[in-house]
PDB file of N, CA and C in Angstrom:
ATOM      1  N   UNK A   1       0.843  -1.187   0.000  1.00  0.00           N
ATOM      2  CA  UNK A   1       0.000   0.000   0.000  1.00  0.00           C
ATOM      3  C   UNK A   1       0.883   1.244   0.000  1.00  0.00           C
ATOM      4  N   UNK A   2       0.514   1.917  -0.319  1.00  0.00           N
ATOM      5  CA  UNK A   2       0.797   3.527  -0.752  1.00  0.00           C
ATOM      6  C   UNK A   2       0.910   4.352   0.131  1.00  0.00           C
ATOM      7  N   UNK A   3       1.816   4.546   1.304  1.00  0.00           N
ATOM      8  CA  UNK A   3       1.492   5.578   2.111  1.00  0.00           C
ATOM      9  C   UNK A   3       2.185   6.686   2.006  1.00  0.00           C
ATOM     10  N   UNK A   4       2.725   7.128   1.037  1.00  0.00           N
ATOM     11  CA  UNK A   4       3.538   8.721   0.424  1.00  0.00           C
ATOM     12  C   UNK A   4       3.308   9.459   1.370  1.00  0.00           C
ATOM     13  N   UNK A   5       1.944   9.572   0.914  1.00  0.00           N
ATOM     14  CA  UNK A   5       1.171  11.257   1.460  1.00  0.00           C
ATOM     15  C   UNK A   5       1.136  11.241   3.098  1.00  0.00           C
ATOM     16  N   UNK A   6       1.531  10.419   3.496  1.00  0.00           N
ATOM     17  CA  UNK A   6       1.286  10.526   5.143  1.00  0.00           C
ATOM     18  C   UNK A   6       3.063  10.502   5.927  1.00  0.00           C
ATOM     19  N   UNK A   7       2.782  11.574   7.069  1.00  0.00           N
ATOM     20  CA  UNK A   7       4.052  12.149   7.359  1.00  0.00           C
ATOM     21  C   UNK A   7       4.021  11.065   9.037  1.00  0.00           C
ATOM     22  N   UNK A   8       5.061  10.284   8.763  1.00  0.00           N
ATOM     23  CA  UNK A   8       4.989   9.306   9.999  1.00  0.00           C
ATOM     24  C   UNK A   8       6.494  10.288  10.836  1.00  0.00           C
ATOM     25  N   UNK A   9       6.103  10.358  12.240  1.00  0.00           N
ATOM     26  CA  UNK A   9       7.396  11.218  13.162  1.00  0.00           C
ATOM     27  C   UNK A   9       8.517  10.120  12.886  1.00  0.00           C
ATOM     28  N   UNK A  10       9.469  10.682  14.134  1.00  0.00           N
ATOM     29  CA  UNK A  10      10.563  10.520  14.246  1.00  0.00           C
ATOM     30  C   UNK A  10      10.790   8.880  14.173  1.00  0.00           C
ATOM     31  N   UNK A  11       9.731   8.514  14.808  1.00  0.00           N
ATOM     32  CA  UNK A  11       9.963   6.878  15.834  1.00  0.00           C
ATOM     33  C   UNK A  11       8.963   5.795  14.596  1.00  0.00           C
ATOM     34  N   UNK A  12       8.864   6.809  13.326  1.00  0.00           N
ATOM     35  CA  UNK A  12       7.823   5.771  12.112  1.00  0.00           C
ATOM     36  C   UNK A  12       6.630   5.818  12.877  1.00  0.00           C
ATOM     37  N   UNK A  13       5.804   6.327  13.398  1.00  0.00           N
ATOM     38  CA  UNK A  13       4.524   6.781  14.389  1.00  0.00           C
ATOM     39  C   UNK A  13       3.640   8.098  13.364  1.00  0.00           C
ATOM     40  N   UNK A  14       2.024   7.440  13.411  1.00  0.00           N
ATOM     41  CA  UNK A  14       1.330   8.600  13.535  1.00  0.00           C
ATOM     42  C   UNK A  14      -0.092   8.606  14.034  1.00  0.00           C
ATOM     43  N   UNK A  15      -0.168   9.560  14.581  1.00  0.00           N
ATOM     44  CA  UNK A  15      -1.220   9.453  15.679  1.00  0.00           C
ATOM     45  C   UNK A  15      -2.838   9.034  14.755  1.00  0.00           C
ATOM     46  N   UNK A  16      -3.558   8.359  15.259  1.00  0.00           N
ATOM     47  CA  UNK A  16      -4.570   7.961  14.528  1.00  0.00           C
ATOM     48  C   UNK A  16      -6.174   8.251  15.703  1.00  0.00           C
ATOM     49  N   UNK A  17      -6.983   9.023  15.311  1.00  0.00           N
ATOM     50  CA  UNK A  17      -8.026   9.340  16.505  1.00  0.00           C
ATOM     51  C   UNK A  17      -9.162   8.695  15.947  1.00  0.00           C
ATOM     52  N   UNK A  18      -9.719   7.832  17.183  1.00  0.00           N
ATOM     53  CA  UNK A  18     -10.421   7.194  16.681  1.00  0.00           C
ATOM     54  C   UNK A  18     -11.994   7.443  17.043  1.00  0.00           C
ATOM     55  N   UNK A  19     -13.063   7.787  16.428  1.00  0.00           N
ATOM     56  CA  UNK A  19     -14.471   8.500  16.427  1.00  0.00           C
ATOM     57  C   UNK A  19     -15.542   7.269  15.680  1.00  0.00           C
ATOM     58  N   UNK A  20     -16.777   7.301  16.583  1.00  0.00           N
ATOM     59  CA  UNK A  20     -17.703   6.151  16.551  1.00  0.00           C
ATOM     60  C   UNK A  20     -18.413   6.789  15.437  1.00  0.00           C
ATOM     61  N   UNK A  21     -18.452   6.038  14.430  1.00  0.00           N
ATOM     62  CA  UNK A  21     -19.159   6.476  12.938  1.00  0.00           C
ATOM     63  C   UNK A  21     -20.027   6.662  13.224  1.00  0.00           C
ATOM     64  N   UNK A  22     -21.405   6.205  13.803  1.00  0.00           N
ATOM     65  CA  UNK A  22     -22.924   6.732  14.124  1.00  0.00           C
ATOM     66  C   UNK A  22     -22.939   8.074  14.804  1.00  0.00           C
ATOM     67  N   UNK A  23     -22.212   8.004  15.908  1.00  0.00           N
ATOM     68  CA  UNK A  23     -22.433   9.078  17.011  1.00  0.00           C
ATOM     69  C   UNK A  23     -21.684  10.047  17.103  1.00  0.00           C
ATOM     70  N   UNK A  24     -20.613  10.056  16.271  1.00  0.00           N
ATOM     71  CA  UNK A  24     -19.466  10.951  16.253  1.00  0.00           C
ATOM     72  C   UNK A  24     -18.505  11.274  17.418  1.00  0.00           C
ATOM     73  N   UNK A  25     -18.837  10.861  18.575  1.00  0.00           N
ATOM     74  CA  UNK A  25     -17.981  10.309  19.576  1.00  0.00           C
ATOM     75  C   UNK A  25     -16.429  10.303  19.712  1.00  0.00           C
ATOM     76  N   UNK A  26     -15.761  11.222  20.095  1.00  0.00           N
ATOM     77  CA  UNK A  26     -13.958  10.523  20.006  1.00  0.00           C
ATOM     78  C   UNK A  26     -14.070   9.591  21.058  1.00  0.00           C
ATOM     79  N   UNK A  27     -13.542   8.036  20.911  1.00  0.00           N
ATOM     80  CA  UNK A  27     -13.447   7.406  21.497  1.00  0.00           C
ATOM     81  C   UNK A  27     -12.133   7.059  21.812  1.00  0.00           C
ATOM     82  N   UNK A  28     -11.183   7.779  21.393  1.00  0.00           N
ATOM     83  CA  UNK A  28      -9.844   7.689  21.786  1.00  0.00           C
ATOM     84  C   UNK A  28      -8.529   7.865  20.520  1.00  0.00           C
ATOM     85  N   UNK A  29      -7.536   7.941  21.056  1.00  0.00           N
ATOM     86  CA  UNK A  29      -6.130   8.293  20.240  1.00  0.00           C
ATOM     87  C   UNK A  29      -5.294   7.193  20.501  1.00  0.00           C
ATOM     88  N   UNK A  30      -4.814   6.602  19.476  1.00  0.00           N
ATOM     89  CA  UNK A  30      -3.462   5.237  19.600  1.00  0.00           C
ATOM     90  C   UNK A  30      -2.281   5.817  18.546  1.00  0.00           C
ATOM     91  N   UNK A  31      -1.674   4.781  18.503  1.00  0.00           N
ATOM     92  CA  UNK A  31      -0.566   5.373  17.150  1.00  0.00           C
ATOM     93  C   UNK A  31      -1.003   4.132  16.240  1.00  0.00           C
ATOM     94  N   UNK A  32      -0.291   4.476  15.170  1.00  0.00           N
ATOM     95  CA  UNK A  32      -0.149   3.482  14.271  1.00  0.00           C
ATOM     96  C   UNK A  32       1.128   3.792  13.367  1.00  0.00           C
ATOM     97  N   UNK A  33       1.795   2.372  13.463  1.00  0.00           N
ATOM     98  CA  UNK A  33       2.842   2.521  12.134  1.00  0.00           C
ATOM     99  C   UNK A  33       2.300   2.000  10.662  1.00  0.00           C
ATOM    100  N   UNK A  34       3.060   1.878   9.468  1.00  0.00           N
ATOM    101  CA  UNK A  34       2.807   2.105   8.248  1.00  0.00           C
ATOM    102  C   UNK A  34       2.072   0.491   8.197  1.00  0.00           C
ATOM    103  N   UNK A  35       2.842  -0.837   9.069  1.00  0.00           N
ATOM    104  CA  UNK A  35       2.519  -2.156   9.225  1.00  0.00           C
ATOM    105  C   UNK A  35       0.984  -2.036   9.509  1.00  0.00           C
ATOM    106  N   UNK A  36       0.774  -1.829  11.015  1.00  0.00           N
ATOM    107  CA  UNK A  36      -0.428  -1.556  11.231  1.00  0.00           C
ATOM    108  C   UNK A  36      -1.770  -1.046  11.099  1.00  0.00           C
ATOM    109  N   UNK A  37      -1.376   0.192  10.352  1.00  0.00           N
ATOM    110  CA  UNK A  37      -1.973   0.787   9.364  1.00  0.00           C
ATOM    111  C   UNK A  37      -2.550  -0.087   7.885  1.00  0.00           C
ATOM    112  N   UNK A  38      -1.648  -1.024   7.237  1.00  0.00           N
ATOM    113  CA  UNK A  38      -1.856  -2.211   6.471  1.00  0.00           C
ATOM    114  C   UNK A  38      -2.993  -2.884   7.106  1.00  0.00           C
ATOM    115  N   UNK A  39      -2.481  -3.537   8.208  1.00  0.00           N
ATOM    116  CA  UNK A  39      -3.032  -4.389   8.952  1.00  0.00           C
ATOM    117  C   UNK A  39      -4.731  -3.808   9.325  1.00  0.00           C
ATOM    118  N   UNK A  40      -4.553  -2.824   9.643  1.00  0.00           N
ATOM    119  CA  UNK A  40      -5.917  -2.094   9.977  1.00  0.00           C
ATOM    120  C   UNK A  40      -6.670  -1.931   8.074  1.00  0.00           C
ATOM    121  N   UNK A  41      -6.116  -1.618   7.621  1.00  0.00           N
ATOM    122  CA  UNK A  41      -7.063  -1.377   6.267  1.00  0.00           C
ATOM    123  C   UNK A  41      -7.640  -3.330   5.595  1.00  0.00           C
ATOM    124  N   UNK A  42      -6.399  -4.256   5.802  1.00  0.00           N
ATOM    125  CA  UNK A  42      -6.833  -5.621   5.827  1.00  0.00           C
ATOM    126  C   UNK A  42      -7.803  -6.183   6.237  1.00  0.00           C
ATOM    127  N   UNK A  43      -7.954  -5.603   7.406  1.00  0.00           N
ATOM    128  CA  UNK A  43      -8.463  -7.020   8.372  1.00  0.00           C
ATOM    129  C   UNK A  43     -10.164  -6.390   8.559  1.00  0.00           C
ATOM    130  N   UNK A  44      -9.780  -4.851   8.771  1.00  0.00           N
ATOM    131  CA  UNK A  44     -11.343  -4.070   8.663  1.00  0.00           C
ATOM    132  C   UNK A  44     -11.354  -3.948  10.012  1.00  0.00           C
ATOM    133  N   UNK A  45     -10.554  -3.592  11.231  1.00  0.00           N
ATOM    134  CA  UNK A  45     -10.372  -3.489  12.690  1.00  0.00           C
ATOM    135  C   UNK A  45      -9.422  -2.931  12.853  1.00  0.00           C
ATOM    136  N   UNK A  46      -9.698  -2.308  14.063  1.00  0.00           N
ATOM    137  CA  UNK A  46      -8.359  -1.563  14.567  1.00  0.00           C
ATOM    138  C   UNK A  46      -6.990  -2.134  14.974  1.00  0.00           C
ATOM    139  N   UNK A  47      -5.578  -1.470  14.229  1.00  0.00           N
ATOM    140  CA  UNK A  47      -5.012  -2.142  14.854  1.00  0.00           C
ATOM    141  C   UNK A  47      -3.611  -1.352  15.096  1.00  0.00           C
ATOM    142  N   UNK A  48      -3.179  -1.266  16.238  1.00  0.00           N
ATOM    143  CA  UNK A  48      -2.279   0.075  16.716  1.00  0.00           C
ATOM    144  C   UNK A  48      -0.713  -0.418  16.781  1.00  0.00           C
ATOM    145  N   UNK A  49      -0.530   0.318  17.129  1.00  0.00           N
ATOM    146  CA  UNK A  49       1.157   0.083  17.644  1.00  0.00           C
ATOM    147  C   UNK A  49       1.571   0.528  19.283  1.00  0.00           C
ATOM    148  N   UNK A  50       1.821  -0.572  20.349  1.00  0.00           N
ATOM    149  CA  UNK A  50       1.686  -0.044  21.779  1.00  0.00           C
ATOM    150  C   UNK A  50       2.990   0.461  22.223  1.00  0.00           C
ATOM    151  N   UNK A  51       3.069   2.395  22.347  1.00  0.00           N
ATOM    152  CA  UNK A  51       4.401   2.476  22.394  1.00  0.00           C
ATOM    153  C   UNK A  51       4.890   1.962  23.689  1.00  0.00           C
ATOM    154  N   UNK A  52       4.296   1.911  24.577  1.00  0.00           N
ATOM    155  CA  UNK A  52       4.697   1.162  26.213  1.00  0.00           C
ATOM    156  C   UNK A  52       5.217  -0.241  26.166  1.00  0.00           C
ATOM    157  N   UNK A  53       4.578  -1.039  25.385  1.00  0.00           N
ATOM    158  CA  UNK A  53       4.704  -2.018  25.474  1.00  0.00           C
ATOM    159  C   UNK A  53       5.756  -3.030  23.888  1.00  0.00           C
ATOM    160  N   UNK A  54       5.644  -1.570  23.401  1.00  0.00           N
ATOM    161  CA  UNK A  54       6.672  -2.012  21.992  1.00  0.00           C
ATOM    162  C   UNK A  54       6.161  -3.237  21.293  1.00  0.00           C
ATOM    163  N   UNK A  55       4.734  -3.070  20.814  1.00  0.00           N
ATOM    164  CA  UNK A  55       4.603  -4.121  19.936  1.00  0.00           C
ATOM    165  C   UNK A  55       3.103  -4.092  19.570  1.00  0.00           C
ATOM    166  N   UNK A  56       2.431  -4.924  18.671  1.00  0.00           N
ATOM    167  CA  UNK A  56       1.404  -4.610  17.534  1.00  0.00           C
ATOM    168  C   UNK A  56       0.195  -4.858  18.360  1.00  0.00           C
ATOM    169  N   UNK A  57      -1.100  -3.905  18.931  1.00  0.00           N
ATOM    170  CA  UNK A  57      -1.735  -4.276  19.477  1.00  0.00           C
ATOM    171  C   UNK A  57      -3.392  -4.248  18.687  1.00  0.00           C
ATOM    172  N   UNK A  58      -3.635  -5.267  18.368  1.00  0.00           N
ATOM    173  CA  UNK A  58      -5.264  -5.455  17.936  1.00  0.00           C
ATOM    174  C   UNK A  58      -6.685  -5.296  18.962  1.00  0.00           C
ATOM    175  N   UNK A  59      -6.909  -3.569  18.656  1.00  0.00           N
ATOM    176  CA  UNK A  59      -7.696  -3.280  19.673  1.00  0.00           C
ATOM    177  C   UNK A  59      -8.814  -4.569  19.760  1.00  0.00           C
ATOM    178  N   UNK A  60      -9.110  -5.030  21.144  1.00  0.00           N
ATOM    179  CA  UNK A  60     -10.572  -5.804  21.619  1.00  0.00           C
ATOM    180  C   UNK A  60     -10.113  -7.275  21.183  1.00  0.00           C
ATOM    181  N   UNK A  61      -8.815  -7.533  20.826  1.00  0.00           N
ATOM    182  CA  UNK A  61      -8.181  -9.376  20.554  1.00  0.00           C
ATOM    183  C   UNK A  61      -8.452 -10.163  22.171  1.00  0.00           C
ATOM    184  N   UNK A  62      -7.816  -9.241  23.249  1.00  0.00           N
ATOM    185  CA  UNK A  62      -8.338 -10.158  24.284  1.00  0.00           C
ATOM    186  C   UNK A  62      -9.512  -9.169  25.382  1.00  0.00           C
ATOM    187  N   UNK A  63     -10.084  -8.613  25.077  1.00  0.00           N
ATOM    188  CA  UNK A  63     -11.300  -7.598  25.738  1.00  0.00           C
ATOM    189  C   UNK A  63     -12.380  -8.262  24.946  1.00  0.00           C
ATOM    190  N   UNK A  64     -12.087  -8.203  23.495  1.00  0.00           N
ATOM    191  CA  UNK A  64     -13.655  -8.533  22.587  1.00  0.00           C
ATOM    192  C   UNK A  64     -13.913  -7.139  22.670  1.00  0.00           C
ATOM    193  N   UNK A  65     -13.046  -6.017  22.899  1.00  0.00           N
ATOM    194  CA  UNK A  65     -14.282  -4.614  22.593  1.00  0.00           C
ATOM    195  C   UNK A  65     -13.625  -3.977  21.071  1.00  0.00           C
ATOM    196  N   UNK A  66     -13.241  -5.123  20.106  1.00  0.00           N
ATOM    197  CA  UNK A  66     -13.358  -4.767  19.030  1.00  0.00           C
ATOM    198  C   UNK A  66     -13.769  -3.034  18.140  1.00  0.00           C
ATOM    199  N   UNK A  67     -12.954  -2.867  17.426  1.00  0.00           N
ATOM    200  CA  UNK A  67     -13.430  -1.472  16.429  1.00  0.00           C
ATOM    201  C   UNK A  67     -13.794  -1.484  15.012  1.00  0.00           C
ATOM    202  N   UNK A  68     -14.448  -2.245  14.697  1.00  0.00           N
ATOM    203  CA  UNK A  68     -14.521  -2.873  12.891  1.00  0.00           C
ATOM    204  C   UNK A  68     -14.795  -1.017  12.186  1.00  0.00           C
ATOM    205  N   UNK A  69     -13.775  -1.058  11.400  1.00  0.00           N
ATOM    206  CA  UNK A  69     -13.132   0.130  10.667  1.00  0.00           C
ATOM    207  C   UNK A  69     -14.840   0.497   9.316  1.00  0.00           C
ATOM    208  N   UNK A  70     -15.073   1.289   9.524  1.00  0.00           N
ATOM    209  CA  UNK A  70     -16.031   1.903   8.406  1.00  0.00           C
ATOM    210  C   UNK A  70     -15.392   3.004   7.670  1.00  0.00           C
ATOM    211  N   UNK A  71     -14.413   3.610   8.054  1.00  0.00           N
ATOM    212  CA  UNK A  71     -13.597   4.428   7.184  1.00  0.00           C
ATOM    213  C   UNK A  71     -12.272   4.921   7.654  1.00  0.00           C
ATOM    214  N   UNK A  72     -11.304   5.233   6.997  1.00  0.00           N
ATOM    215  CA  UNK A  72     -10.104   5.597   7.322  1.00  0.00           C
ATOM    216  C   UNK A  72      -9.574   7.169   6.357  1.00  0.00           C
ATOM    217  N   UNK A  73      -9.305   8.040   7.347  1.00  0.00           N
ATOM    218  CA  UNK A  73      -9.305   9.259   6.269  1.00  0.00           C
ATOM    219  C   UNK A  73      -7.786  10.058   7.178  1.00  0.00           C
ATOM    220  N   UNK A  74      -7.275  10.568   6.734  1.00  0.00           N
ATOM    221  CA  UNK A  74      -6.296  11.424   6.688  1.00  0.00           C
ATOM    222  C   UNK A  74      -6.398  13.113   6.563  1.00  0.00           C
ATOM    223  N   UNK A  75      -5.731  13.545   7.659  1.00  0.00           N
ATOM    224  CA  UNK A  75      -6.012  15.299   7.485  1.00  0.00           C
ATOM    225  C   UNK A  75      -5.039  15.740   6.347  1.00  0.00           C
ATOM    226  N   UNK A  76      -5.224  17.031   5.951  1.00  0.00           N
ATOM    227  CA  UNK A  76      -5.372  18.016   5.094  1.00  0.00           C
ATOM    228  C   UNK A  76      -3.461  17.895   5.210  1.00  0.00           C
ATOM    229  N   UNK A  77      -2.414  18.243   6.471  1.00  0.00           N
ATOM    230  CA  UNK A  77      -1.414  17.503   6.093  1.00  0.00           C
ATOM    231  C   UNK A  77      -0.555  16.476   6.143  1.00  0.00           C
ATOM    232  N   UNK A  78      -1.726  15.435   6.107  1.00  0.00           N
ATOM    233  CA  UNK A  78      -1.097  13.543   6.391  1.00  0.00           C
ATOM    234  C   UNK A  78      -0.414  13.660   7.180  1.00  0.00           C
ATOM    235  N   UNK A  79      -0.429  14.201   8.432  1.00  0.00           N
ATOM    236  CA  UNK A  79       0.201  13.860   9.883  1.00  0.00           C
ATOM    237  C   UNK A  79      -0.502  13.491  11.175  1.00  0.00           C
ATOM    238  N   UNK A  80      -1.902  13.030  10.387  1.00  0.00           N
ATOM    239  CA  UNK A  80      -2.915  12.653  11.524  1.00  0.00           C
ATOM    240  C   UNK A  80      -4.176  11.897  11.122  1.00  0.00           C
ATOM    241  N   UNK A  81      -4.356  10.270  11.376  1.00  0.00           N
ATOM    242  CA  UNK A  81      -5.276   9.627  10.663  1.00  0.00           C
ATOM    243  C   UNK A  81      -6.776  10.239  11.727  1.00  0.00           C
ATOM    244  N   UNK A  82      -7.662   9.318  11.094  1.00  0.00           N
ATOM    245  CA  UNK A  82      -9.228   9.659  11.799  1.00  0.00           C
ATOM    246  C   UNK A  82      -9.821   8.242  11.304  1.00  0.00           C
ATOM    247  N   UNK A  83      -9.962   7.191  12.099  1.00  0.00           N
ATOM    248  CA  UNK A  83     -10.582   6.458  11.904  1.00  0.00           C
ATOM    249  C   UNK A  83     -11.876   6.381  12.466  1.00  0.00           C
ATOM    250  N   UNK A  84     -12.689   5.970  11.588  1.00  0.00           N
ATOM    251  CA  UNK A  84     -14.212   5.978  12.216  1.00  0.00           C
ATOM    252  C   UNK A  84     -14.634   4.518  12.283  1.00  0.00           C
ATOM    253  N   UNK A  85     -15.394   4.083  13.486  1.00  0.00           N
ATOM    254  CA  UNK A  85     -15.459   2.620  13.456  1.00  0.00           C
ATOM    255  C   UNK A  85     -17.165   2.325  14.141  1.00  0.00           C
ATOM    256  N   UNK A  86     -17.229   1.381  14.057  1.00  0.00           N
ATOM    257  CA  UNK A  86     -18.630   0.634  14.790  1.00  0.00           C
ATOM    258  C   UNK A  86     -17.945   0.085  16.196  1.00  0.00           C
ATOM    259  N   UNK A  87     -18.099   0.826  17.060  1.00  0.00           N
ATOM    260  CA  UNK A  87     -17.250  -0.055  18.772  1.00  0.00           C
ATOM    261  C   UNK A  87     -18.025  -1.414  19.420  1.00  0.00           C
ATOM    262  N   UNK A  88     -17.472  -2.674  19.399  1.00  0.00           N
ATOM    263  CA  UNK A  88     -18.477  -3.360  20.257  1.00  0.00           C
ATOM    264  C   UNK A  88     -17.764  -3.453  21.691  1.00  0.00           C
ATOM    265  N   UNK A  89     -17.791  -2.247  22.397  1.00  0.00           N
ATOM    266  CA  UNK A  89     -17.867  -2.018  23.893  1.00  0.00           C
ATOM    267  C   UNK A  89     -17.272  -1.315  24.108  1.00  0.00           C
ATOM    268  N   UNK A  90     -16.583  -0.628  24.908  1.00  0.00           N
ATOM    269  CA  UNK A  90     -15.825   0.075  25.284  1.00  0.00           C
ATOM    270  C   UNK A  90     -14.561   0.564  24.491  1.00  0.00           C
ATOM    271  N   UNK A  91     -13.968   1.613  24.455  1.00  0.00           N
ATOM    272  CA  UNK A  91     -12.693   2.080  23.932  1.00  0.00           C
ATOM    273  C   UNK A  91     -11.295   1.573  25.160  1.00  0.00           C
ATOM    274  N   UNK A  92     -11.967   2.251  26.221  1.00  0.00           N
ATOM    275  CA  UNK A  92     -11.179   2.989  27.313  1.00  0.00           C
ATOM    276  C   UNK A  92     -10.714   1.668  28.229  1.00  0.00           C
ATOM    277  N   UNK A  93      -9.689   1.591  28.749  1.00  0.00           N
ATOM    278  CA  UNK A  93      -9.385   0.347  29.097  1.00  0.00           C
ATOM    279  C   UNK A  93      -9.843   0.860  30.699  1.00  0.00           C
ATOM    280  N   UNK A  94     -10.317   1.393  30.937  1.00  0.00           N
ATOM    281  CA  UNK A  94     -11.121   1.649  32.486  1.00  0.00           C
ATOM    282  C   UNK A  94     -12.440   1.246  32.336  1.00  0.00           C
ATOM    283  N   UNK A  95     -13.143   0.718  31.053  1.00  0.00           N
ATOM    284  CA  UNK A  95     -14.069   0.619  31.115  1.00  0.00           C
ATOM    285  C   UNK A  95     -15.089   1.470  30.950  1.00  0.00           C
ATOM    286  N   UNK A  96     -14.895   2.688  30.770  1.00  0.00           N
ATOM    287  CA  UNK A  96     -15.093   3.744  30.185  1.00  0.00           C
ATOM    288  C   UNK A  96     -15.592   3.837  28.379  1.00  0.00           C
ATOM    289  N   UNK A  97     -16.444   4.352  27.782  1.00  0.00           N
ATOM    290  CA  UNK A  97     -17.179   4.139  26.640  1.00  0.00           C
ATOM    291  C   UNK A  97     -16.024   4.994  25.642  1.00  0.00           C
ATOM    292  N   UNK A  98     -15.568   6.381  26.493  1.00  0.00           N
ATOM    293  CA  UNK A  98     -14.616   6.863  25.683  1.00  0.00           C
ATOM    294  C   UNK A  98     -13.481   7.392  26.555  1.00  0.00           C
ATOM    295  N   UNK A  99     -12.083   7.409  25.965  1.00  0.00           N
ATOM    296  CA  UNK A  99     -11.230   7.688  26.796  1.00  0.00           C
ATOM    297  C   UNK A  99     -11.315   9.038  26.964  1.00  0.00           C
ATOM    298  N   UNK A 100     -11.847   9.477  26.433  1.00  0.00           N
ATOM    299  CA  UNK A 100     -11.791  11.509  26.699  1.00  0.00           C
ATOM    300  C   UNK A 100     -13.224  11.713  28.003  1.00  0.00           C
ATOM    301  N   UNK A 101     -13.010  10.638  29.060  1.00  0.00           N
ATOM    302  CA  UNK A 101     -15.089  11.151  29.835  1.00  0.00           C
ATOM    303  C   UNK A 101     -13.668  12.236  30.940  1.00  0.00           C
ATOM    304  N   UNK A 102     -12.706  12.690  30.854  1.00  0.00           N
ATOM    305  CA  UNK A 102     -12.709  14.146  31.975  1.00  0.00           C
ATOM    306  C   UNK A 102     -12.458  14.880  31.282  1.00  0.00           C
ATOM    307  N   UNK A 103     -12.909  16.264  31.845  1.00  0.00           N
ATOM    308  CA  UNK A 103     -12.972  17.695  31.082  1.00  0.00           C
ATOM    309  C   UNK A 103     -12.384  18.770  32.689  1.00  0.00           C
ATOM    310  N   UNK A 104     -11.943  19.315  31.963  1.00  0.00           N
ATOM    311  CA  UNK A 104     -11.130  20.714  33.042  1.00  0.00           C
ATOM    312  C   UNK A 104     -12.555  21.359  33.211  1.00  0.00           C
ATOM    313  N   UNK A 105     -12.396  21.926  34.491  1.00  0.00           N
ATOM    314  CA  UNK A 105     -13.448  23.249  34.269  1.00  0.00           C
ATOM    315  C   UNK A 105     -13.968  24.358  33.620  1.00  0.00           C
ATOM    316  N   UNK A 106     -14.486  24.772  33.096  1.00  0.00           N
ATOM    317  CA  UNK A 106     -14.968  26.010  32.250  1.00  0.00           C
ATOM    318  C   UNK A 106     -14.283  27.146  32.737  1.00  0.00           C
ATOM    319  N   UNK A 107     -13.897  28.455  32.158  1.00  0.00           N
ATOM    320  CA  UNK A 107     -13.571  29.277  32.901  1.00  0.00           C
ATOM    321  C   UNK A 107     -14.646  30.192  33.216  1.00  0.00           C
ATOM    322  N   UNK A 108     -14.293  30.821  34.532  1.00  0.00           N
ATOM    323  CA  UNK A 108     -15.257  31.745  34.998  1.00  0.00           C
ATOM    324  C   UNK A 108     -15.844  32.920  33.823  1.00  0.00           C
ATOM    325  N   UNK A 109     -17.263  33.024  33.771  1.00  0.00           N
ATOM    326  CA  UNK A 109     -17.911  34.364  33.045  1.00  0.00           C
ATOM    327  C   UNK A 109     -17.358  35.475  33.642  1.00  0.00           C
ATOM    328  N   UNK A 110     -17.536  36.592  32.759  1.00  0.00           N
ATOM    329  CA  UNK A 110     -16.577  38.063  32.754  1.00  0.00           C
ATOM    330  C   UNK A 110     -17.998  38.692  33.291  1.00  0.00           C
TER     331      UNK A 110
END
């Protein structure tokens, strides 16, 4: 596969955010290398690269909370994927629906 147009960092990494195709939902951010990225357009599921753990991780292989891929798109300058998926359960490894559920406070009105 063809990945020219996409600008992978230093470490062959690029960040990929991942948003629930029905609901529009960010359900979270992983990386992906150019392999995985393959692997993810193959198989029709998510499938990342764990920088902690240094090695190929297939979101929901042992959870079952699976991400079956409905589209894969790239920003304006190929340094940031957007995958949109169908989730069967959770994103968030807390169990949590999406990894983004805390928010800072608002700032005070003037």
């Amino acid at each position: 596969m063809d990945f020219s147009l996409l600008k992978f960092n230093q470490d062959g990494l690029i960040p990929c955010i991942v948003q629930d195709a029905e609901s529009g939902e960010v359900l979270m951010m992983a990386w992906m290398n150019a392999d995985t990225l393959a692997r993810t357009l193959q198989c029709g599921e998510t499938v990342f690269w764990s920088r902690s753990r240094q090695e190929v991780w297939h979101k929901g292989a042992t959870s079952g909370n699976t991400q079956k891929l409905v589209e894969l798109r790239y920003d304006c300058d190929g340094d940031t994927l957007l995958a949109r998926v169908r989730p069967a359960g959770p994103a968030c490894h807390t169990g949590a629906r999406s990894c983004f559920f805390r928010a800072f406070d608002a700032p005070a009105s003037n």
